[in-house]
ModelCIF file with pLDDT and N, C-alpha, C, O atoms, coordinates in Angstrom:
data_MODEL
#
_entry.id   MODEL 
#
_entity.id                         1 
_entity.type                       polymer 
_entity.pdbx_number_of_molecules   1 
#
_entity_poly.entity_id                      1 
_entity_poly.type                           'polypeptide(L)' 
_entity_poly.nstd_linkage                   no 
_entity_poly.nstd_monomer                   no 
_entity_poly.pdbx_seq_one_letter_code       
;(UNK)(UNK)(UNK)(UNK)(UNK)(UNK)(UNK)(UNK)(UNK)(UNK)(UNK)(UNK)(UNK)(UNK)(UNK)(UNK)
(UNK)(UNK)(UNK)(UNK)(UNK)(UNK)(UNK)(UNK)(UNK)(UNK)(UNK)(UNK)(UNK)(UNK)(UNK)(UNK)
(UNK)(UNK)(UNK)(UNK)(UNK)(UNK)
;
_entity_poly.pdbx_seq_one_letter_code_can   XXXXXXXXXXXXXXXXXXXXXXXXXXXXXXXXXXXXXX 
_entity_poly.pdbx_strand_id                 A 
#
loop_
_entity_poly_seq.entity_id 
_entity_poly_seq.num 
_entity_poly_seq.mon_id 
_entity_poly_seq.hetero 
1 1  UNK n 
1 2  UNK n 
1 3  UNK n 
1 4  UNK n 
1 5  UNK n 
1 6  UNK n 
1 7  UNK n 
1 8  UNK n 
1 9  UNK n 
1 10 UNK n 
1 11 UNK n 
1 12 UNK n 
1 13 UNK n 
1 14 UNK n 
1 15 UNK n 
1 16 UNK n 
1 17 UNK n 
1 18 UNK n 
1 19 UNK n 
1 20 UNK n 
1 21 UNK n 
1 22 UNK n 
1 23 UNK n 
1 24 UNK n 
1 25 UNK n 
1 26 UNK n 
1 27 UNK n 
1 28 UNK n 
1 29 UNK n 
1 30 UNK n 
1 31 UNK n 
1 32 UNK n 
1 33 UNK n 
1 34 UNK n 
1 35 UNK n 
1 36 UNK n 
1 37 UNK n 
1 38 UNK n 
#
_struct_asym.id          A 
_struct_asym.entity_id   1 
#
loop_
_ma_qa_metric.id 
_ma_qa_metric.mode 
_ma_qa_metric.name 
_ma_qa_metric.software_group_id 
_ma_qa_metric.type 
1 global pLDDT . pLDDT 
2 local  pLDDT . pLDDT 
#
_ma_qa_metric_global.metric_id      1 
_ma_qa_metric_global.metric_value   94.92 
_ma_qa_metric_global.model_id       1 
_ma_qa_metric_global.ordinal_id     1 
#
loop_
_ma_qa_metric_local.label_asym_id 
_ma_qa_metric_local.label_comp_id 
_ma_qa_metric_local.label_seq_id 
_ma_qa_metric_local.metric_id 
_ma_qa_metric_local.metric_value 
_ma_qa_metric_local.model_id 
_ma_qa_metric_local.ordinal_id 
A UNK 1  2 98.00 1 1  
A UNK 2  2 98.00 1 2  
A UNK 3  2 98.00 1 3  
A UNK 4  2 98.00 1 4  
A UNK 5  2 97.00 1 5  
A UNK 6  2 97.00 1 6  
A UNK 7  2 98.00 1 7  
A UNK 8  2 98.00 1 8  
A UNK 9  2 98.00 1 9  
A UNK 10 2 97.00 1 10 
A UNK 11 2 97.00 1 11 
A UNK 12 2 97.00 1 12 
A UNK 13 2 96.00 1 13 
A UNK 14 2 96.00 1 14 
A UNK 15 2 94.00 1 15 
A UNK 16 2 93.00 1 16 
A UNK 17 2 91.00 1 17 
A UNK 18 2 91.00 1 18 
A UNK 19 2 90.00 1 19 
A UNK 20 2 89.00 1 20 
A UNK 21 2 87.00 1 21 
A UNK 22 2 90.00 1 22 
A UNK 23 2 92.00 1 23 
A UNK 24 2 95.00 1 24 
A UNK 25 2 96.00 1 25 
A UNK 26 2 97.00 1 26 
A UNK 27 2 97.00 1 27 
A UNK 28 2 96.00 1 28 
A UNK 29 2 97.00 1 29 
A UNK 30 2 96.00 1 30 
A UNK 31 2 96.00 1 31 
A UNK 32 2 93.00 1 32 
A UNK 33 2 93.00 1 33 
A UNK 34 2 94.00 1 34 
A UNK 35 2 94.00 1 35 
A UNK 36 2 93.00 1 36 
A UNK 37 2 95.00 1 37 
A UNK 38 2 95.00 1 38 
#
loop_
_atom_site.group_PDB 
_atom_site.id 
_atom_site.type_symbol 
_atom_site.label_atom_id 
_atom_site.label_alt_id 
_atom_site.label_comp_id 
_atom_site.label_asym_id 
_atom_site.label_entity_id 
_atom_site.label_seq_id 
_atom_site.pdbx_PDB_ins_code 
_atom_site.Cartn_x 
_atom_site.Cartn_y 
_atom_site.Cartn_z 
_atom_site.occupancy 
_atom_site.B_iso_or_equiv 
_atom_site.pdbx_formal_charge 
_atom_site.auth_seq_id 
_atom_site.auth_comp_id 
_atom_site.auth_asym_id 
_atom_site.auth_atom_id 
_atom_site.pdbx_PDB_model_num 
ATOM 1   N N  . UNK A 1 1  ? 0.837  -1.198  0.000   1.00 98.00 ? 1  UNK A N  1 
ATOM 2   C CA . UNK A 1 1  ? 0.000  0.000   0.000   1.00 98.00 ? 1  UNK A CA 1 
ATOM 3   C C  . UNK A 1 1  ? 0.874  1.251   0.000   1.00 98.00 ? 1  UNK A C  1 
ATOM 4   O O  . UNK A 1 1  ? 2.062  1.148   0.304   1.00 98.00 ? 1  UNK A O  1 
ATOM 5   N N  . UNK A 1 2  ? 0.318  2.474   -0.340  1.00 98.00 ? 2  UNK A N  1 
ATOM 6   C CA . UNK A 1 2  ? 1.175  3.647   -0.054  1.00 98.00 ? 2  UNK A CA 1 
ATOM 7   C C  . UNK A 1 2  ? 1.939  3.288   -1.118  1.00 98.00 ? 2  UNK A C  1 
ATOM 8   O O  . UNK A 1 2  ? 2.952  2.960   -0.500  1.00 98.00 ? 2  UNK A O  1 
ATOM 9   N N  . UNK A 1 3  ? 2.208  3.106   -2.284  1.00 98.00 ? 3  UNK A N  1 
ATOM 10  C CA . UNK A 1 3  ? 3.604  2.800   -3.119  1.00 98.00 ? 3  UNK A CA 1 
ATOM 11  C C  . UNK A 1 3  ? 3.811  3.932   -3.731  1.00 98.00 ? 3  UNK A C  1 
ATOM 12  O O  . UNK A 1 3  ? 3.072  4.724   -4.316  1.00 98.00 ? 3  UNK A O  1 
ATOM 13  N N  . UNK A 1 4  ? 5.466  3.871   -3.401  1.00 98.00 ? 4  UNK A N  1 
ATOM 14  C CA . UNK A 1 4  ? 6.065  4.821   -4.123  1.00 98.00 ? 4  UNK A CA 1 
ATOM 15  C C  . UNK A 1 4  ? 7.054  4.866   -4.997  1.00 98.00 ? 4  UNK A C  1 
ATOM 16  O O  . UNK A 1 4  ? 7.685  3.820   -5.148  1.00 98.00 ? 4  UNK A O  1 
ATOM 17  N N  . UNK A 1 5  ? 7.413  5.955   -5.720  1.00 97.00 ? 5  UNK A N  1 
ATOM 18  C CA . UNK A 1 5  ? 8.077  5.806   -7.261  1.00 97.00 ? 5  UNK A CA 1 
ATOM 19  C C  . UNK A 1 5  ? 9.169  4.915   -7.017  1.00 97.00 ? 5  UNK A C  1 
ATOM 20  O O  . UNK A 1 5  ? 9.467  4.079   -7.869  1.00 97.00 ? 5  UNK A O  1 
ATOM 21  N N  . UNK A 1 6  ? 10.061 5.048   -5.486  1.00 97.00 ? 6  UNK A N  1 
ATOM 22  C CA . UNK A 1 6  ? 11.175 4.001   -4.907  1.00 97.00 ? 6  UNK A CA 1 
ATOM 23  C C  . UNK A 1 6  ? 11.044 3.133   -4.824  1.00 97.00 ? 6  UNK A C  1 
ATOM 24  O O  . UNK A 1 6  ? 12.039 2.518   -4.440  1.00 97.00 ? 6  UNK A O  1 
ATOM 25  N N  . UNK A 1 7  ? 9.648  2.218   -5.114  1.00 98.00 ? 7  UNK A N  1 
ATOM 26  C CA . UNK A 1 7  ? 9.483  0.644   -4.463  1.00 98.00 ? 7  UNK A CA 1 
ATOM 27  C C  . UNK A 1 7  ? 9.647  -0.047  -5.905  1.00 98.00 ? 7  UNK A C  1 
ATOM 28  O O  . UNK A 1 7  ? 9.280  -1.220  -5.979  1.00 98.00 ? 7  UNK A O  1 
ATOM 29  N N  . UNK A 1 8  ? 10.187 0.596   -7.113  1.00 98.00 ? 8  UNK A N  1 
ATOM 30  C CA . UNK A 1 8  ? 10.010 -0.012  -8.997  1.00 98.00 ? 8  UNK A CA 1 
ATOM 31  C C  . UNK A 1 8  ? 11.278 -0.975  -8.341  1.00 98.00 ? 8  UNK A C  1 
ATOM 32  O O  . UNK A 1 8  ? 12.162 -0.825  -7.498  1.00 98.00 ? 8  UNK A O  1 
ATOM 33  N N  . UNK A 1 9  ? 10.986 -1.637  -8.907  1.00 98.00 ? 9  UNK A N  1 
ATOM 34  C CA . UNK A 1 9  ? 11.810 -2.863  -8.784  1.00 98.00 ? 9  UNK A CA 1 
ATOM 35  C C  . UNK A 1 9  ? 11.123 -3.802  -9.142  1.00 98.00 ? 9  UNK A C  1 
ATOM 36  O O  . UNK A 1 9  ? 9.894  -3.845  -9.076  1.00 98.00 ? 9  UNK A O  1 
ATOM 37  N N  . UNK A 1 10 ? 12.004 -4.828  -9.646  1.00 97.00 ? 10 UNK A N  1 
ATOM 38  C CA . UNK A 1 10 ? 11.655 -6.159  -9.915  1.00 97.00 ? 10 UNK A CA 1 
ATOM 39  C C  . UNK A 1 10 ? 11.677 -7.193  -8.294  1.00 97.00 ? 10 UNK A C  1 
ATOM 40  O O  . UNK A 1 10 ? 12.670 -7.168  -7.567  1.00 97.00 ? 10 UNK A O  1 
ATOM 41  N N  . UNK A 1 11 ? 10.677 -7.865  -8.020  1.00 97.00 ? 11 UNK A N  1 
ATOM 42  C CA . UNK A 1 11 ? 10.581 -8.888  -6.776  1.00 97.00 ? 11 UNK A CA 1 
ATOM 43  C C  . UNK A 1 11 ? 10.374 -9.935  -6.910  1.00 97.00 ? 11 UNK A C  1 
ATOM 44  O O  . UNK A 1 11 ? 9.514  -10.375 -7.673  1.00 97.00 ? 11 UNK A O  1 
ATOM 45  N N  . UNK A 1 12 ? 11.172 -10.650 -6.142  1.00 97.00 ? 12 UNK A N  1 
ATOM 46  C CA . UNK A 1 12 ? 11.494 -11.777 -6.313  1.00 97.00 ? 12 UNK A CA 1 
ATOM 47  C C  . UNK A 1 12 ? 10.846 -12.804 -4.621  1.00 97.00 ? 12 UNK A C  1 
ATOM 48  O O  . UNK A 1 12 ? 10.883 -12.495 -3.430  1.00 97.00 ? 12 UNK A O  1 
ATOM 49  N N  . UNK A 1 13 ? 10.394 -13.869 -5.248  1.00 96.00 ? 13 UNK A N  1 
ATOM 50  C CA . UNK A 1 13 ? 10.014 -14.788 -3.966  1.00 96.00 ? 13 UNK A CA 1 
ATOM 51  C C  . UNK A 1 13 ? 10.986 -15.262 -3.690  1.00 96.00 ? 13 UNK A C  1 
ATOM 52  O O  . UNK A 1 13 ? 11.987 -15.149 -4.398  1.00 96.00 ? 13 UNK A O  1 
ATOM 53  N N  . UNK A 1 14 ? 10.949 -16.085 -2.310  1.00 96.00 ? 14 UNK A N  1 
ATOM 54  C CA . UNK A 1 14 ? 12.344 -16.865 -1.686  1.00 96.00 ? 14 UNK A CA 1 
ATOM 55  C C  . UNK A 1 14 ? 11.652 -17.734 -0.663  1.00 96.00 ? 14 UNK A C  1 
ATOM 56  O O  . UNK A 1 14 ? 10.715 -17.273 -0.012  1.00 96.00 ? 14 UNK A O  1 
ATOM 57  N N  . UNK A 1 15 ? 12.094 -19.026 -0.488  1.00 94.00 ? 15 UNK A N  1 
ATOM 58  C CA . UNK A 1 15 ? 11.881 -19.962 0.079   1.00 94.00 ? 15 UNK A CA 1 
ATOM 59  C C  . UNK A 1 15 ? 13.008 -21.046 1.393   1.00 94.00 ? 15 UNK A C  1 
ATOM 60  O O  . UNK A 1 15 ? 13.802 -21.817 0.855   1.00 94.00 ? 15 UNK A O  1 
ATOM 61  N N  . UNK A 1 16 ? 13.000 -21.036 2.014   1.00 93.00 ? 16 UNK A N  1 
ATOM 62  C CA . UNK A 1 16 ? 13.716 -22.408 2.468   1.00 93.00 ? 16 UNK A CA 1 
ATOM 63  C C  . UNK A 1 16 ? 13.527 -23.149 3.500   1.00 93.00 ? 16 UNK A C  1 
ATOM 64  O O  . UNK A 1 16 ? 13.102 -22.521 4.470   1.00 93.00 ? 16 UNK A O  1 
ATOM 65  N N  . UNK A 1 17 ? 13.692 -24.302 3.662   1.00 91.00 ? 17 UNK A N  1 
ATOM 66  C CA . UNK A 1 17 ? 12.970 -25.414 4.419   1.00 91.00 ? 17 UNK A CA 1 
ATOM 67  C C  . UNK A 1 17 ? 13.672 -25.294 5.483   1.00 91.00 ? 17 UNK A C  1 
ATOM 68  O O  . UNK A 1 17 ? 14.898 -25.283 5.594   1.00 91.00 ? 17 UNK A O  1 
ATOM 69  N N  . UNK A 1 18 ? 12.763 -25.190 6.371   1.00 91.00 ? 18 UNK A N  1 
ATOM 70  C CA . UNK A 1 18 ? 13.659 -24.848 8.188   1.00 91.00 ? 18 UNK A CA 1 
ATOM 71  C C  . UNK A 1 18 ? 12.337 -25.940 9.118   1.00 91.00 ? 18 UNK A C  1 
ATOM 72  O O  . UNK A 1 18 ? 11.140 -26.021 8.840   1.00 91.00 ? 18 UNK A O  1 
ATOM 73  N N  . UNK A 1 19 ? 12.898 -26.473 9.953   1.00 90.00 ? 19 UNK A N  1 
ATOM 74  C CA . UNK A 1 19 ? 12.249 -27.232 10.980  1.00 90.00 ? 19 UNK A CA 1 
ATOM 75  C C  . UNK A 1 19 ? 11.811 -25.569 12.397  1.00 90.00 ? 19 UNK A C  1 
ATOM 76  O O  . UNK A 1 19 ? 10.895 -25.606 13.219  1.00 90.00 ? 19 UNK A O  1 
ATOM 77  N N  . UNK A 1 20 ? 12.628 -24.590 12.238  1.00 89.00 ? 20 UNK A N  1 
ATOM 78  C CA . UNK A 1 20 ? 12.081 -23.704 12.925  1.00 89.00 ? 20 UNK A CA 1 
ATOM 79  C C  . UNK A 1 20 ? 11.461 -22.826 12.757  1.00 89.00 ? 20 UNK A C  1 
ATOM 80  O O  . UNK A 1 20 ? 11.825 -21.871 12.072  1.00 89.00 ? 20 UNK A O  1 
ATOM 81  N N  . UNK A 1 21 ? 9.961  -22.945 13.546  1.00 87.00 ? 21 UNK A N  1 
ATOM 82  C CA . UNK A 1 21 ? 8.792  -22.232 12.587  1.00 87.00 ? 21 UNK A CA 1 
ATOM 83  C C  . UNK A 1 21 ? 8.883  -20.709 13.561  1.00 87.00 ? 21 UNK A C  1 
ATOM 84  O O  . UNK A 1 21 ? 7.971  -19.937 13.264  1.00 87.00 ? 21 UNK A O  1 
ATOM 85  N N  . UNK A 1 22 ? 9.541  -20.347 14.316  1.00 90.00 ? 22 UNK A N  1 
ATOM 86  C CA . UNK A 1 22 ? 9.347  -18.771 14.878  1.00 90.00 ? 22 UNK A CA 1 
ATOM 87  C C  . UNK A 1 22 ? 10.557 -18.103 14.200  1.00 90.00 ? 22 UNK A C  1 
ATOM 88  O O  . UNK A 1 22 ? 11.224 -17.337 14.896  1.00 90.00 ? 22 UNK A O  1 
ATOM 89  N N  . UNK A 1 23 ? 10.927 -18.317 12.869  1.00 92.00 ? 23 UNK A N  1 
ATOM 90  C CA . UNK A 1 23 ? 12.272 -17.102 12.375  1.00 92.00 ? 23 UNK A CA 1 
ATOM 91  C C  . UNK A 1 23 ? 12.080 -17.244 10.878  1.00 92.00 ? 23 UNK A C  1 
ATOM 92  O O  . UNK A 1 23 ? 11.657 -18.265 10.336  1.00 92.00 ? 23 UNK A O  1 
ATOM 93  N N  . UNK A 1 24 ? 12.433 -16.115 10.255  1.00 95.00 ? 24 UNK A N  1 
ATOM 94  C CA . UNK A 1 24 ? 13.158 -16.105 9.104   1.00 95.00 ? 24 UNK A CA 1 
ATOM 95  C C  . UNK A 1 24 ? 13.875 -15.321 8.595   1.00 95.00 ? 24 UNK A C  1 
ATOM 96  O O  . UNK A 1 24 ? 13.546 -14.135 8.624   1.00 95.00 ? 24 UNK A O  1 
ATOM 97  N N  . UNK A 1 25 ? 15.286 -15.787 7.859   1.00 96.00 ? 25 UNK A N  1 
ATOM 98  C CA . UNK A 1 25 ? 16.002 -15.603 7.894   1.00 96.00 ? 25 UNK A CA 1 
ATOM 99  C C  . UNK A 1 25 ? 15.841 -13.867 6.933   1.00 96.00 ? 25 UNK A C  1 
ATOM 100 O O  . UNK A 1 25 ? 15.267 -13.901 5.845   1.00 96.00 ? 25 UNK A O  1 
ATOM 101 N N  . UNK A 1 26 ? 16.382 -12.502 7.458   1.00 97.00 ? 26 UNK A N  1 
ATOM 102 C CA . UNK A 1 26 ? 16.653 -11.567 6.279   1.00 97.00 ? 26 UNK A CA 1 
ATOM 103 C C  . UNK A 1 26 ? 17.242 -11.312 5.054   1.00 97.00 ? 26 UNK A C  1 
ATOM 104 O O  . UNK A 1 26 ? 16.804 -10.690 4.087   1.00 97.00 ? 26 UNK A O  1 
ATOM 105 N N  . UNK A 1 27 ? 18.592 -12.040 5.280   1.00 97.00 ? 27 UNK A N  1 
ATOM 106 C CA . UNK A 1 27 ? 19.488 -12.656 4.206   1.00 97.00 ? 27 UNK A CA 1 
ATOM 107 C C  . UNK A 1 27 ? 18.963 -13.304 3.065   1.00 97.00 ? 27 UNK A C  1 
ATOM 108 O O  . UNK A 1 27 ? 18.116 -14.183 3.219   1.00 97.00 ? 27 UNK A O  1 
ATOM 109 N N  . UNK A 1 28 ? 19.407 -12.940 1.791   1.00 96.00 ? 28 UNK A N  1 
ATOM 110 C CA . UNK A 1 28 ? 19.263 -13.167 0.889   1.00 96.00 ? 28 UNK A CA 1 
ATOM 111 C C  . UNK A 1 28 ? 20.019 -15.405 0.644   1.00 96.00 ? 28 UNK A C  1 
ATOM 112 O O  . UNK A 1 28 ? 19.515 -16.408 0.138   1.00 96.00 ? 28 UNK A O  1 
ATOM 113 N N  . UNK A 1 29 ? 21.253 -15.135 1.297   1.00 97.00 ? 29 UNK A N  1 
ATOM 114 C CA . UNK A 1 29 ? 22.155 -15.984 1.341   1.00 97.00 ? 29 UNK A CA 1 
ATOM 115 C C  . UNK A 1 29 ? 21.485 -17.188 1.701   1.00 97.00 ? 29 UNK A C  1 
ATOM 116 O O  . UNK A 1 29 ? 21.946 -18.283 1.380   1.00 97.00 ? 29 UNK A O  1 
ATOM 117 N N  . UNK A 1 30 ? 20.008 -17.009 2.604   1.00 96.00 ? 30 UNK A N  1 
ATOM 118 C CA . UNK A 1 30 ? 19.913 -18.267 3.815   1.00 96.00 ? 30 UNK A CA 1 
ATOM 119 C C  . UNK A 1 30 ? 18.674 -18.643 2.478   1.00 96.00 ? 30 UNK A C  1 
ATOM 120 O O  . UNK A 1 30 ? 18.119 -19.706 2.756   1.00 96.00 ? 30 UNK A O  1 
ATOM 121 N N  . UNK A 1 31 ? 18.252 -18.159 1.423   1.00 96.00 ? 31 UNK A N  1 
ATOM 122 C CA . UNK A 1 31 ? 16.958 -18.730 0.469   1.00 96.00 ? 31 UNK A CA 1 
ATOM 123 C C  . UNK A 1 31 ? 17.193 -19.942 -0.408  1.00 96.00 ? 31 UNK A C  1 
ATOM 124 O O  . UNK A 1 31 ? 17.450 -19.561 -1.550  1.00 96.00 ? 31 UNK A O  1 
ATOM 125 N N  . UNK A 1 32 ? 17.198 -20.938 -0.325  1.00 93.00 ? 32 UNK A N  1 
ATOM 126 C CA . UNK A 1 32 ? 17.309 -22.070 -1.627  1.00 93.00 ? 32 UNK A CA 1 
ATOM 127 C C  . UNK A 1 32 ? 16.717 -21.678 -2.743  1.00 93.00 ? 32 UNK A C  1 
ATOM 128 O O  . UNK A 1 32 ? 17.439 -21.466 -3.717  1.00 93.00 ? 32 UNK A O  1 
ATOM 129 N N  . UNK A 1 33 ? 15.730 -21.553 -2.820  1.00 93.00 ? 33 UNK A N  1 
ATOM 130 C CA . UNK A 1 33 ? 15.110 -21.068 -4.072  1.00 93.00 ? 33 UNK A CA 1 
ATOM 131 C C  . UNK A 1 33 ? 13.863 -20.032 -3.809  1.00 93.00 ? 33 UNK A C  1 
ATOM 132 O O  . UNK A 1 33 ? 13.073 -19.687 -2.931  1.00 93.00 ? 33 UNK A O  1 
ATOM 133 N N  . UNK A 1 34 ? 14.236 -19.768 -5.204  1.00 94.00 ? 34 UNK A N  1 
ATOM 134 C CA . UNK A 1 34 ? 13.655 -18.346 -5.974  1.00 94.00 ? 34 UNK A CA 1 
ATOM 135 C C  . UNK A 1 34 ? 12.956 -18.723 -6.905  1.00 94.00 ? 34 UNK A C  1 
ATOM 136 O O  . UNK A 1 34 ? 13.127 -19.744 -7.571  1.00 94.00 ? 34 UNK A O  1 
ATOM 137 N N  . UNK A 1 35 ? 11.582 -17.423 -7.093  1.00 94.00 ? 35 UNK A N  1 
ATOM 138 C CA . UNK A 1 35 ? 10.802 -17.401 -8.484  1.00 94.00 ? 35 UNK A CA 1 
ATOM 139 C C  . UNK A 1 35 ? 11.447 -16.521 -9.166  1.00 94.00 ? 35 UNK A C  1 
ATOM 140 O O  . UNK A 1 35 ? 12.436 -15.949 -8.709  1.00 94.00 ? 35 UNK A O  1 
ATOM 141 N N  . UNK A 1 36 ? 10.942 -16.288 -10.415 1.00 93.00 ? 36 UNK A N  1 
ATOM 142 C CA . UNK A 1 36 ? 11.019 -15.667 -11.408 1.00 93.00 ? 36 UNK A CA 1 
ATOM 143 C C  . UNK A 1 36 ? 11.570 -14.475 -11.394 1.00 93.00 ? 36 UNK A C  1 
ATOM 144 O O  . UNK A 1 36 ? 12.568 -14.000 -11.938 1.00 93.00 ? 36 UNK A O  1 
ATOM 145 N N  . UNK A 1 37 ? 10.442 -13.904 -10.406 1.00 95.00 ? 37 UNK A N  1 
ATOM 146 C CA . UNK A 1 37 ? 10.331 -11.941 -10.386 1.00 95.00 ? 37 UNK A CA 1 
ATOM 147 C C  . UNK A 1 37 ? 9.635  -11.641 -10.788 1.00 95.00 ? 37 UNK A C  1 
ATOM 148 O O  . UNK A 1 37 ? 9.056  -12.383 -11.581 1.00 95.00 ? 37 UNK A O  1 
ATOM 149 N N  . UNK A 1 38 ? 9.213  -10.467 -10.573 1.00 95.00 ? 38 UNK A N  1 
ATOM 150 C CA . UNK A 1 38 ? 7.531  -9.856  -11.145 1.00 95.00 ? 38 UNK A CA 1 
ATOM 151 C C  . UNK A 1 38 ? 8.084  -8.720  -10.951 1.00 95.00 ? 38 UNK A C  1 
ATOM 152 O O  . UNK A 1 38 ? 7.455  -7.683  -11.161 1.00 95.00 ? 38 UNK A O  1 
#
């Protein structure tokens, strides 16, 4: 919501399989896989 001319970018999903369900990680580094981008 609120978007602004700064948020153009291409985005990308990220995924990875963790047995610990209270975190996730900020890092780009900690994602196995990725979509496309939109």
């Amino acid at each position: 919501n609120s978007l602004k001319p700064e948020d153009t970018a291409v985005y990308y999903c990220a995924a990875y399989s963790t047995t610990v369900s209270n975190y996730a990680s900020t890092t780009s580094r900690a994602y196995e896989y990725w979509g496309q981008g939109t």
